[in-house]
PDB file of N, CA and C in Angstrom:
ATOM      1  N   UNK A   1      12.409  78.302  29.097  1.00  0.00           N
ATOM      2  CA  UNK A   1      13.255  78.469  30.254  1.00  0.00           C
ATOM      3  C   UNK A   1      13.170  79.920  30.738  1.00  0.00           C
ATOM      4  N   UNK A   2      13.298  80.208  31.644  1.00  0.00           N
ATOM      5  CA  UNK A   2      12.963  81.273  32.404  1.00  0.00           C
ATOM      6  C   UNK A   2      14.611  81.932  32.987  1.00  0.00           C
ATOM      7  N   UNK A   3      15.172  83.364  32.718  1.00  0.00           N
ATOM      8  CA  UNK A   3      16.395  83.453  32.954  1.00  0.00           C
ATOM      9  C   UNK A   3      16.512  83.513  34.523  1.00  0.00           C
ATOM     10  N   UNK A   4      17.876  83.195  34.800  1.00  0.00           N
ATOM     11  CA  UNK A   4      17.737  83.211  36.194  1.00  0.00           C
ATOM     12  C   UNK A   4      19.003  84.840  36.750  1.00  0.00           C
ATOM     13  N   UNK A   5      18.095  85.420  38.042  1.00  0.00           N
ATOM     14  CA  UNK A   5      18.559  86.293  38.292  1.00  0.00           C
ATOM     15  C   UNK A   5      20.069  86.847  38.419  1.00  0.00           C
ATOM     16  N   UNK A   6      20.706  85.624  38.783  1.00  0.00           N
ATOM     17  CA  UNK A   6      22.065  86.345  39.314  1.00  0.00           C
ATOM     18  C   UNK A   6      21.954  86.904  39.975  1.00  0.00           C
ATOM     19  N   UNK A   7      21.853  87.082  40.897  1.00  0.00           N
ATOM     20  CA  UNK A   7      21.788  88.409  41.977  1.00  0.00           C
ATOM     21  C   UNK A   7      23.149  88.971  42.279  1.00  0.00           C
ATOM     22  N   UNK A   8      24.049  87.766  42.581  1.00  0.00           N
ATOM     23  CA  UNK A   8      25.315  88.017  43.130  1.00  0.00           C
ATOM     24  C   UNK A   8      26.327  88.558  41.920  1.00  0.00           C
ATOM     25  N   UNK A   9      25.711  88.308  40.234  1.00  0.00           N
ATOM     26  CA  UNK A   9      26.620  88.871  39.116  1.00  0.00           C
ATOM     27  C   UNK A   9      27.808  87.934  38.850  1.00  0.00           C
ATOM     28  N   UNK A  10      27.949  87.119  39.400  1.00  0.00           N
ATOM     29  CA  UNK A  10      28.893  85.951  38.833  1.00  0.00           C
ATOM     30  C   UNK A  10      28.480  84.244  38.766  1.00  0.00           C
ATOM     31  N   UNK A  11      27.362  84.549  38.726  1.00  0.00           N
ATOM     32  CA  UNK A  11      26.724  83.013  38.735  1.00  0.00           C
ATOM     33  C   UNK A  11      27.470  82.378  37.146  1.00  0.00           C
ATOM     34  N   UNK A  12      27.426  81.006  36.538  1.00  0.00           N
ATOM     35  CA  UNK A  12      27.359  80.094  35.630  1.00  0.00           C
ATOM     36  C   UNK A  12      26.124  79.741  35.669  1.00  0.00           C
ATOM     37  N   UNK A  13      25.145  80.037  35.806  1.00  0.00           N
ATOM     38  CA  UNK A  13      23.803  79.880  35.362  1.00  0.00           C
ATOM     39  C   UNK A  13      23.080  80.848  34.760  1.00  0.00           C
ATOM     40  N   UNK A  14      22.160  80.548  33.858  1.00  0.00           N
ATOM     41  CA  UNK A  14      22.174  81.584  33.011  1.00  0.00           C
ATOM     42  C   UNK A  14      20.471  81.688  32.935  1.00  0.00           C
ATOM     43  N   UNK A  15      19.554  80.218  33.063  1.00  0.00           N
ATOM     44  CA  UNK A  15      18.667  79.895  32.626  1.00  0.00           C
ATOM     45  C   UNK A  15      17.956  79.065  33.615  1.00  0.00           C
ATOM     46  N   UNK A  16      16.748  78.446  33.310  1.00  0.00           N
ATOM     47  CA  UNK A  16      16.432  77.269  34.452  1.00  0.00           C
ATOM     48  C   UNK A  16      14.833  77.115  34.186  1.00  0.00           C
ATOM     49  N   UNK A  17      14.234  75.717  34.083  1.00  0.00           N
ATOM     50  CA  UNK A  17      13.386  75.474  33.891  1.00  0.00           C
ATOM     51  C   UNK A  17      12.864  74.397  35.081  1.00  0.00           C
ATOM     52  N   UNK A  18      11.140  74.660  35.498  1.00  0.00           N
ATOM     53  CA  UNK A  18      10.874  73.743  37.240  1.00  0.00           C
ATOM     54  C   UNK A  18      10.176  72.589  36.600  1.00  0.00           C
ATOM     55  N   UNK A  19      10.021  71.362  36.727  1.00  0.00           N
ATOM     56  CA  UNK A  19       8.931  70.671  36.214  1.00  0.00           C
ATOM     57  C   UNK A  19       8.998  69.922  37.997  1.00  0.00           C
ATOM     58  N   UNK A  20       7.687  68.781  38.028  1.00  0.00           N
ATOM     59  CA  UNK A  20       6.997  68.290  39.520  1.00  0.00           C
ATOM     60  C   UNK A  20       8.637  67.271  39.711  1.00  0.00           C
ATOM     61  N   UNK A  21       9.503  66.768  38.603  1.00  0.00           N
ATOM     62  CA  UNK A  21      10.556  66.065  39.693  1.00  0.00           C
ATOM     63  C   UNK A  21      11.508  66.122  39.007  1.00  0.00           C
ATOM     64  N   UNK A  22      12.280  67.231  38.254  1.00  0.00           N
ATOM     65  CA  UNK A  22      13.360  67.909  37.964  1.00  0.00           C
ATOM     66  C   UNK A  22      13.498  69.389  37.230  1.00  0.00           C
ATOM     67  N   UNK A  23      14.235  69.402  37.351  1.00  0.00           N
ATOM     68  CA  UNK A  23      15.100  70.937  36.904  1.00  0.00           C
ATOM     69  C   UNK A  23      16.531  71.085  36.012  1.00  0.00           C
ATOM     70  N   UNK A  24      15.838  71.702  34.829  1.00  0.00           N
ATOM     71  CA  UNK A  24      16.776  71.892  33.606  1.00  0.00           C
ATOM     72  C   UNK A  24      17.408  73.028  34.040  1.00  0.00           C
ATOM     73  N   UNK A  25      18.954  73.288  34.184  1.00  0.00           N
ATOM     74  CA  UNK A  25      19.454  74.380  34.156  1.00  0.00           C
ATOM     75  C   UNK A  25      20.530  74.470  33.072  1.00  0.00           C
ATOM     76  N   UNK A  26      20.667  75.767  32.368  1.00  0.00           N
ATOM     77  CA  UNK A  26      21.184  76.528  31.500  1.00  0.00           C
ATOM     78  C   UNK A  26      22.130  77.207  31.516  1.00  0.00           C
ATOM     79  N   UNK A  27      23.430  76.823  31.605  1.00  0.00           N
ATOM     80  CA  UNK A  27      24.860  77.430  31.491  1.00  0.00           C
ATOM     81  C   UNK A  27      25.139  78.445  31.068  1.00  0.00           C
ATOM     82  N   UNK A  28      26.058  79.740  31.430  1.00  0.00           N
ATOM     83  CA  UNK A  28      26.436  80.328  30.866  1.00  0.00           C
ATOM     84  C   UNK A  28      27.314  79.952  29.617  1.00  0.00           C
ATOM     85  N   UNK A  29      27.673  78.497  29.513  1.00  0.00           N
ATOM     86  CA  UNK A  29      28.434  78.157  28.419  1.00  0.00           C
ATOM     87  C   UNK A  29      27.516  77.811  27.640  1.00  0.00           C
ATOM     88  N   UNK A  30      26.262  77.986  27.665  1.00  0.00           N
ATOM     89  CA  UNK A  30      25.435  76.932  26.912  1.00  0.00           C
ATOM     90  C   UNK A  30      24.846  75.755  26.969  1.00  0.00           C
ATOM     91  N   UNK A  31      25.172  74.678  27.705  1.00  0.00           N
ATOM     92  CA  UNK A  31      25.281  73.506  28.140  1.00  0.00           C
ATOM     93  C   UNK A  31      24.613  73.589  29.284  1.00  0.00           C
ATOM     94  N   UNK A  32      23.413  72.557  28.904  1.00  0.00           N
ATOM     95  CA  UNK A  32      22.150  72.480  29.432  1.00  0.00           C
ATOM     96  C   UNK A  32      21.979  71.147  29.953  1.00  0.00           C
ATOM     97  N   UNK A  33      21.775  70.907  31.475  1.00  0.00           N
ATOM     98  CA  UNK A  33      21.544  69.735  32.370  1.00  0.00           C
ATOM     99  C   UNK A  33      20.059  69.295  32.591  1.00  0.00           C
ATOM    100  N   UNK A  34      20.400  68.126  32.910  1.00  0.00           N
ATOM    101  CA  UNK A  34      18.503  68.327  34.016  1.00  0.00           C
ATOM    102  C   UNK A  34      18.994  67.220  35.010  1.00  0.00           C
ATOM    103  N   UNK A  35      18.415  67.461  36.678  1.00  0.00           N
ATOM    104  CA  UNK A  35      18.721  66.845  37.204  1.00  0.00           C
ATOM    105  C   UNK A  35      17.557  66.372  37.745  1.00  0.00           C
ATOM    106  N   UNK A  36      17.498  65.148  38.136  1.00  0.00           N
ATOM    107  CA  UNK A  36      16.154  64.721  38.664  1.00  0.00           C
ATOM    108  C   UNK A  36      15.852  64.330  39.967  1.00  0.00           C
ATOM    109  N   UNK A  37      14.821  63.730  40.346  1.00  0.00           N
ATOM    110  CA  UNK A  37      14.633  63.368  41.571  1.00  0.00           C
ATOM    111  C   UNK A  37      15.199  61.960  41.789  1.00  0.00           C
ATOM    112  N   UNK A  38      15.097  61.032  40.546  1.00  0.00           N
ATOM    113  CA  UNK A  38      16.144  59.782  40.807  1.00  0.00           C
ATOM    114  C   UNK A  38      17.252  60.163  40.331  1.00  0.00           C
ATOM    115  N   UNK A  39      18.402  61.256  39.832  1.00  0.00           N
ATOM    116  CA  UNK A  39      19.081  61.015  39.478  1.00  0.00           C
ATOM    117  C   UNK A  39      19.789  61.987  40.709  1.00  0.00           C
ATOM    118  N   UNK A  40      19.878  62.918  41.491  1.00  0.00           N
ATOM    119  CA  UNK A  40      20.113  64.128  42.397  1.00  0.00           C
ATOM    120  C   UNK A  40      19.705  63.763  43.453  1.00  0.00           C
ATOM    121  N   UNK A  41      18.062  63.474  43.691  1.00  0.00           N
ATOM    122  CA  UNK A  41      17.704  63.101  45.073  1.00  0.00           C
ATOM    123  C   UNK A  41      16.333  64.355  45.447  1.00  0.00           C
ATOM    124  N   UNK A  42      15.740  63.984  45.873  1.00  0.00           N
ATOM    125  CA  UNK A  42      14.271  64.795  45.662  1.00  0.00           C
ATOM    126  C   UNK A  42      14.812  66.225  46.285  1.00  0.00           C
ATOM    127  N   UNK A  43      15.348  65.905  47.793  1.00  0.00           N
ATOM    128  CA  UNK A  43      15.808  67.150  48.538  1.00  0.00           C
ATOM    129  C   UNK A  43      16.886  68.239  47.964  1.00  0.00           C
ATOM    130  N   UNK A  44      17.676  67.408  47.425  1.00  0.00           N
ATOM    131  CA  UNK A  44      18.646  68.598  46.301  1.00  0.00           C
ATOM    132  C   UNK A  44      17.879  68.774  44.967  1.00  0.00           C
ATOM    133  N   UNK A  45      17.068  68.456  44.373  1.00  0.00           N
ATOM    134  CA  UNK A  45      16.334  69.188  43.378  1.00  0.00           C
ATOM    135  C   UNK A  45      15.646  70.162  44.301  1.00  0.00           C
ATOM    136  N   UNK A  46      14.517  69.780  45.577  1.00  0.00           N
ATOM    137  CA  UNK A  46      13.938  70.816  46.093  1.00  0.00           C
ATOM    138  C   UNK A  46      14.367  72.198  46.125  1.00  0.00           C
ATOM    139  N   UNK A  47      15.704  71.703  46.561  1.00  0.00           N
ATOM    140  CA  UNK A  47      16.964  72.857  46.945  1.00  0.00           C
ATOM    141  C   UNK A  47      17.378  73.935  45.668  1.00  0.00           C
ATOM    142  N   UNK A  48      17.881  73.134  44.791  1.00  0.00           N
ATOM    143  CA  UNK A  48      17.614  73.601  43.939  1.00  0.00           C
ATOM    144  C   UNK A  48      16.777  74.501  43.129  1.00  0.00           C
ATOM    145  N   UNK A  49      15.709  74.184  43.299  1.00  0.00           N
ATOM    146  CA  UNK A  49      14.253  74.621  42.819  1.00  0.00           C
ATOM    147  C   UNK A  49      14.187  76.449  43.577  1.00  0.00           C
ATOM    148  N   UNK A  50      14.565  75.864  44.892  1.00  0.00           N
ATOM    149  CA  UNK A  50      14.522  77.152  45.883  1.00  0.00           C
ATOM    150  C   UNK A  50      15.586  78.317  45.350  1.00  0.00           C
ATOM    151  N   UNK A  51      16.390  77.465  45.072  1.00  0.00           N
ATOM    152  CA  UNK A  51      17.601  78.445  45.053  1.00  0.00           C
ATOM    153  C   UNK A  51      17.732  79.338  43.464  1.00  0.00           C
ATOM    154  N   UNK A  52      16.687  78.555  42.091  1.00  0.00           N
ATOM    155  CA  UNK A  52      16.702  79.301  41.028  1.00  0.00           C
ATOM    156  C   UNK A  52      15.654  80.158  40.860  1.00  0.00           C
ATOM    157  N   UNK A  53      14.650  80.152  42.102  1.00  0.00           N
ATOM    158  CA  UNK A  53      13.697  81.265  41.752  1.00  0.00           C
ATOM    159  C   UNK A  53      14.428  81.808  42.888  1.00  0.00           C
ATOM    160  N   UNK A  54      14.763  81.987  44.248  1.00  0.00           N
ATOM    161  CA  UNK A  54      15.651  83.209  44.494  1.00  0.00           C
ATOM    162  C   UNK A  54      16.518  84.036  43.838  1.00  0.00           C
ATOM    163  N   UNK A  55      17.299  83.194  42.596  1.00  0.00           N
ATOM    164  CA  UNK A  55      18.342  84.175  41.520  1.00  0.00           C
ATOM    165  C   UNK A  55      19.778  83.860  42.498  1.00  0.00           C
ATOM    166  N   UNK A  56      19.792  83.278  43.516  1.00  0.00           N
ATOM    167  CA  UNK A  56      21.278  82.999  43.943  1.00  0.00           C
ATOM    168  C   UNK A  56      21.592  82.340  44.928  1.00  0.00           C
ATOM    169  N   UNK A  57      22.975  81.432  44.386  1.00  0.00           N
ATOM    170  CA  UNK A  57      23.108  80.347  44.783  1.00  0.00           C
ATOM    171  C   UNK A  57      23.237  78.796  44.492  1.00  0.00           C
ATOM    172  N   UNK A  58      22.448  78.895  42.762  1.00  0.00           N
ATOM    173  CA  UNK A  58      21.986  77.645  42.136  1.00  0.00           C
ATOM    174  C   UNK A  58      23.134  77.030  42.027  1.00  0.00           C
ATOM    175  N   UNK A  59      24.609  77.887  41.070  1.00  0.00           N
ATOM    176  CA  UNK A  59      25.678  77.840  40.299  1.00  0.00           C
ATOM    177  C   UNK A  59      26.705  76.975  41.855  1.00  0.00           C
ATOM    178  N   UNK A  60      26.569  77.763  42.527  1.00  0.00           N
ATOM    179  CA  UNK A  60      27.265  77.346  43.647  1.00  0.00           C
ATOM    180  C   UNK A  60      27.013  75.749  44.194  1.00  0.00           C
ATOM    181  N   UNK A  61      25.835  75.606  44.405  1.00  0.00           N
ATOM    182  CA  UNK A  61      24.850  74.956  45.313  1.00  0.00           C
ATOM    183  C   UNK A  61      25.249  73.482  44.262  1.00  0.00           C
ATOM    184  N   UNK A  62      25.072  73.943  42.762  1.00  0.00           N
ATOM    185  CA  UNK A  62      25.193  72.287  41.372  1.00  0.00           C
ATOM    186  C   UNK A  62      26.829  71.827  41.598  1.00  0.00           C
ATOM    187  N   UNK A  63      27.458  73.075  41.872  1.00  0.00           N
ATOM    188  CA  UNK A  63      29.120  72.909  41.437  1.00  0.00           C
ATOM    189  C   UNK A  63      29.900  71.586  43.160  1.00  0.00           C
ATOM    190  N   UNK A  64      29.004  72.039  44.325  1.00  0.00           N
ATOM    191  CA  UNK A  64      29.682  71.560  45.328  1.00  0.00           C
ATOM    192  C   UNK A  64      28.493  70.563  45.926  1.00  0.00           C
ATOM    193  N   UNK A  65      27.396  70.078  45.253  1.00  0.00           N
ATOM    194  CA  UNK A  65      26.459  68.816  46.037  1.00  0.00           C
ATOM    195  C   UNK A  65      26.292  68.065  44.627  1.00  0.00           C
ATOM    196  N   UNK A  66      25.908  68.274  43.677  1.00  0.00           N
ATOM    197  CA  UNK A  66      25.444  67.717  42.494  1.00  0.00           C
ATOM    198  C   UNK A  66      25.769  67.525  40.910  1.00  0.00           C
ATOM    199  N   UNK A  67      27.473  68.026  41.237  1.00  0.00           N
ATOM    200  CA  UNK A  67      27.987  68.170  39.358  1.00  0.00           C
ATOM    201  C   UNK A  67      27.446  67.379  38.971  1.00  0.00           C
ATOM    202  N   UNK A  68      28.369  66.219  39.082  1.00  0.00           N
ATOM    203  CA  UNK A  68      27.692  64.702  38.161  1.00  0.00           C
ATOM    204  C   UNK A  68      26.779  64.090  38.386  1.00  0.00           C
ATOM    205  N   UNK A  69      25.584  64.613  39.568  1.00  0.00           N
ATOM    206  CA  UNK A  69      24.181  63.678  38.909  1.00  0.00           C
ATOM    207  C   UNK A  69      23.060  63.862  38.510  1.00  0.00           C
ATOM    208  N   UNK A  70      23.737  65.106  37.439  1.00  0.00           N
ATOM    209  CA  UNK A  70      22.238  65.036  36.273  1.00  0.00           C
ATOM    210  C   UNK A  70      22.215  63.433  35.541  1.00  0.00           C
ATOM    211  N   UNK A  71      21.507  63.378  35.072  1.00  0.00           N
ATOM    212  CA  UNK A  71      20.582  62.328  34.427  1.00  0.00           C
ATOM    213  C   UNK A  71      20.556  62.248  33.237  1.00  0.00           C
ATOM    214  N   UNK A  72      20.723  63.655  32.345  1.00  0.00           N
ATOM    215  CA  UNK A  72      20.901  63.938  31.054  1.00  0.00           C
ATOM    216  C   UNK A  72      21.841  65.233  30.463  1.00  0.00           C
ATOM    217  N   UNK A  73      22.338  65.186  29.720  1.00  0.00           N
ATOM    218  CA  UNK A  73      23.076  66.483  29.303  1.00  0.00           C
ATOM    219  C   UNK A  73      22.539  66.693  28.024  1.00  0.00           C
ATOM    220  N   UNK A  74      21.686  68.198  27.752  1.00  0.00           N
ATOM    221  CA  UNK A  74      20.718  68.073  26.736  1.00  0.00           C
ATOM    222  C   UNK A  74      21.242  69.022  25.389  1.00  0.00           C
ATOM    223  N   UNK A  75      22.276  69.620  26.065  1.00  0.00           N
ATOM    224  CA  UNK A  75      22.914  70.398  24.841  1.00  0.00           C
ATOM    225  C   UNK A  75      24.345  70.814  25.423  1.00  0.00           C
TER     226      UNK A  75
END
C-alpha cells in the first residue's frame, strides 16, 4: 500500500492501494476496505482512484458517496 498524502492534514486515510477495478483504502484506525467496481460503481472507484493519488479528498469523498459499499472489510 502506498501512504496517502493528506494534503489537507486531517484526512482518515492513511494508506491506499489501485488495482484495474478496485481500491483498498487504509484507515487511520487501521481498518482496511476495498471497494469495487461491482460493489461502489466503476465511476466512484474512478473517483476515488483520482482523489488518492492527489493526497486529498479520498476521506471526504468514502465518508459522503460510498461508506457502505465496500465489498469487503479486510482488517
Amino acid at each position: 500500500m502506498k501512504p496517502y498524502k493528506n494534503l489537507s492534514g486531517k484526512s482518515t486515510v492513511a494508506m491506499y492501494e489501485l488495482a484495474k477495478d478496485f481500491i483498498k483504502i487504509r484507515f487511520t484506525n487501521q481498518d482496511v476496505y476495498r471497494y469495487s467496481n461491482q460493489s461502489a460503481g466503476s465511476a466512484k472507484v474512478k473517483q476515488m482512484k483520482i482523489l488518492a493519488v492527489a493526497g486529498k479528498g479520498l476521506g471526504t469523498f468514502v465518508e459522503a458517496n460510498v461508506q457502505k459499499l465496500h465489498d469487503r472489510k479486510i482488517r
